[in-house]
Structures are given as C-alpha cells and as structure tokens.
Protein backbone atom coordinates (compact mmCIF):
# COMPACT_ATOMS: atom_id res chain seq x y z
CA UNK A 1 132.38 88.05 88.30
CA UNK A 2 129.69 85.80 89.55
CA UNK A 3 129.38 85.45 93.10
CA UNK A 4 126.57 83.85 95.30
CA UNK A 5 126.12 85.03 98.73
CA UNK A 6 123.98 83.12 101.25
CA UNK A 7 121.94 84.03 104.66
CA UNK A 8 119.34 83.08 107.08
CA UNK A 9 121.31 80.49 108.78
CA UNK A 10 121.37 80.17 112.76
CA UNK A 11 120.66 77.95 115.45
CA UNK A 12 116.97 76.98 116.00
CA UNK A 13 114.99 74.48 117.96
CA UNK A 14 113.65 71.00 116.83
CA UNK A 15 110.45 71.77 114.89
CA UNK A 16 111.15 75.12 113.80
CA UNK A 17 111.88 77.50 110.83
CA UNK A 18 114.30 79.39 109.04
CA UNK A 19 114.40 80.38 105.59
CA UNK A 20 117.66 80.57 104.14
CA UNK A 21 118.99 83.20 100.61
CA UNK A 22 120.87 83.13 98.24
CA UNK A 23 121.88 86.56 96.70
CA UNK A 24 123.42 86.40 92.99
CA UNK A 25 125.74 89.41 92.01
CA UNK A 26 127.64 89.68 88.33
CA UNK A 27 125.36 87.58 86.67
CA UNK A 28 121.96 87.38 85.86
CA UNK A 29 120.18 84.96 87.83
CA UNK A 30 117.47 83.59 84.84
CA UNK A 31 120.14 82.10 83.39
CA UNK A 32 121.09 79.30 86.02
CA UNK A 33 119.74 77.08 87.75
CA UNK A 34 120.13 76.97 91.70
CA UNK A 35 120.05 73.94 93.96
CA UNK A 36 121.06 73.91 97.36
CA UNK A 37 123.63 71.39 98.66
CA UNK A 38 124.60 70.58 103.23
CA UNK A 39 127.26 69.08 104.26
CA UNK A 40 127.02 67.75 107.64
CA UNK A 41 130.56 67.10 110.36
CA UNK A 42 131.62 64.02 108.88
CA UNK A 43 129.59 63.67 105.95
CA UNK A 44 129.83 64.23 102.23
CA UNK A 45 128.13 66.67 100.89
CA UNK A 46 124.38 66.08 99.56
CA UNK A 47 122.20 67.88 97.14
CA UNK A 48 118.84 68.50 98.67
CA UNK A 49 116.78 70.89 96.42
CA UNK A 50 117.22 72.58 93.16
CA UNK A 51 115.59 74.75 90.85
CA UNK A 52 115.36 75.17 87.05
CA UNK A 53 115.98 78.75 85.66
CA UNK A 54 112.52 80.13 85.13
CA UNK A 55 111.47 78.22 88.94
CA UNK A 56 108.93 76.30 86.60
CA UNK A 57 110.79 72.70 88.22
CA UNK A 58 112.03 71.80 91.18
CA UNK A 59 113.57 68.72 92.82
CA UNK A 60 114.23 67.70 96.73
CA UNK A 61 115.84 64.88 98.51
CA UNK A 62 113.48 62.92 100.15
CA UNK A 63 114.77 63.43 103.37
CA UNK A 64 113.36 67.49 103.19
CA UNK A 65 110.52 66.39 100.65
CA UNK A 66 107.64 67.98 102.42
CA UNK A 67 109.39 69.96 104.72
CA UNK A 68 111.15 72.51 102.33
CA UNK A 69 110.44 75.01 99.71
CA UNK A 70 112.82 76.14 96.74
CA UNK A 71 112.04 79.14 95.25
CA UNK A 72 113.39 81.65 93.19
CA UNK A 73 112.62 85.44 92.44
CA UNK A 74 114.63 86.45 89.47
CA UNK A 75 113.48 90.23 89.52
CA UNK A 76 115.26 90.37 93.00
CA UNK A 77 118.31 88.15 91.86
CA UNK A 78 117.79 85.72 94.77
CA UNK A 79 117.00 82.02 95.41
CA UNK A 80 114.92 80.78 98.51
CA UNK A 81 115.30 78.00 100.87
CA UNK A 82 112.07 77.67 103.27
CA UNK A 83 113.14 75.06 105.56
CA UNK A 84 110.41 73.94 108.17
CA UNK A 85 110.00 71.45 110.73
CA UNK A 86 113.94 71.36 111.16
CA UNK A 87 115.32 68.49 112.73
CA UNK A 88 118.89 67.35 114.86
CA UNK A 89 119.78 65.52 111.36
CA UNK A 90 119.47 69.05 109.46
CA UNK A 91 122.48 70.81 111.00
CA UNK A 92 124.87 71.52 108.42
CA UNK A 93 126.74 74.02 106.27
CA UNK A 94 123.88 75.06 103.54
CA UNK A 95 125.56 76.12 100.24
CA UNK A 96 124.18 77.24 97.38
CA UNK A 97 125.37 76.97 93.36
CA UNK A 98 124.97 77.65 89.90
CA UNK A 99 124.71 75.72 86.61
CA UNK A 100 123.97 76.68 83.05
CA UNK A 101 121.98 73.03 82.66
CA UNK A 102 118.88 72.02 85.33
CA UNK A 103 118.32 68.27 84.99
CA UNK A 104 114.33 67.90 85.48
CA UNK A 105 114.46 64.10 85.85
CA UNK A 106 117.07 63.89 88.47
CA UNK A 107 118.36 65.44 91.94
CA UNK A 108 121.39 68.16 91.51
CA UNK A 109 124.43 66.71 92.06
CA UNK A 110 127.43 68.08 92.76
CA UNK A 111 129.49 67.90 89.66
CA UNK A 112 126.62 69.50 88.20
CA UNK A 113 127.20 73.13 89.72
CA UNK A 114 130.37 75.30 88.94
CA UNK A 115 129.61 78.31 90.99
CA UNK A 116 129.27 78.32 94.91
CA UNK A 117 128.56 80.49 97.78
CA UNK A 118 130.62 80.70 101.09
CA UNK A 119 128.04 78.79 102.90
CA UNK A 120 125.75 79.47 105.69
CA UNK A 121 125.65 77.35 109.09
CA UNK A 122 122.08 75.43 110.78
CA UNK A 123 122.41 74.06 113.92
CA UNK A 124 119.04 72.86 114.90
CA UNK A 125 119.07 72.50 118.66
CA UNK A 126 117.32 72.36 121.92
C-alpha cells in the first residue's frame, strides 16, 4: 500500500526556515515523481514545486522560485522541501503526492498526482 507521510511543519517567524519531508512507504520512491502542493484558509489548493523521478528536473511556482529547494533522496525513500525566507503568505497545509508521469515543461497540477500524504501545517508568524 503506498502511503506518503510528511514532517517538518511548525510555526516560524517571517524570514525564517524550515525544511519540510516526505517519507514514502509500500512503494519505491524512483518510480514517481513528487511535487508538493499548500492550500491556504480560503484558498484552493496550488502546486508549488515538483520533482521528476531520478530528481534530474524540477519545477516551482514563482511565488517560492528562489526561496525553495525540492529535492529527493531515493536511497532514503524521502522527498525534501527546503523552504527559506518564509513569509505571512506561506502559511498553509503542505501536502505532498505521487504520480507515475513528471511533466518537465509545466508546473504539477493537481489532477496530475493520485497519491497524497495527510499534510503538514506552516504558520509563519511573528
């Protein structure tokens, strides 16, 4: 059974750092790609970064672009979200998924990923 399992989340001040995981059980990880999606109060939710199975390509929203780092270590079954310089505007519930196919031209969007995690909250906060 494939399950994704995410952590690192918690509350942190404007201009800080957290790195958020994503832990892949039942399933080996090479085979998918990973993206990252948030979902603010409110809000839809929004594809930020994503992956391609090997970690050769990657893809952000611009509103991270420069500010976060996808990676991926396959050995270790886990996918990597280095989020710095966190703003208000990034507090949300971070998810991560899974998809068979990584679109290289494109941001991940939702329909695109089969396979999510439980989530894991940011609050970025003074």
């Amino acid at each position: 059974q494939l399950q994704l399992v995410e952590s690192g989340g918690g509350l942190v001040q404007p201009g800080g750092s957290l790195r958020l995981s994503c832990a892949a059980s039942g399933f080996t990880l090479n085979r998918y790609a990973i993206a990252w999606f948030r979902q603010a109060p409110g809000k839809e939710r929004e594809g930020i970064s994503c992956i391609s199975h090997s970690g050769g390509s990657t893809n952000y929203a611009d509103s991270v672009k420069g500010r976060f780092t996808i990676s991926r270590d396959n050995a270790k079954n886990t996918v990597y979200l280095q989020m710095n310089a966190l703003k208000p505007e990034d507090t949300a519930v971070y998810s991560c998924a899974a998809a068979s196919v990584f679109h290289p031209f494109r941001l991940c969007a939702e329909g695109d990923y089969g396979d999510w995690g439980q989530g894991t909250q940011v609050t970025v906060s003074s």
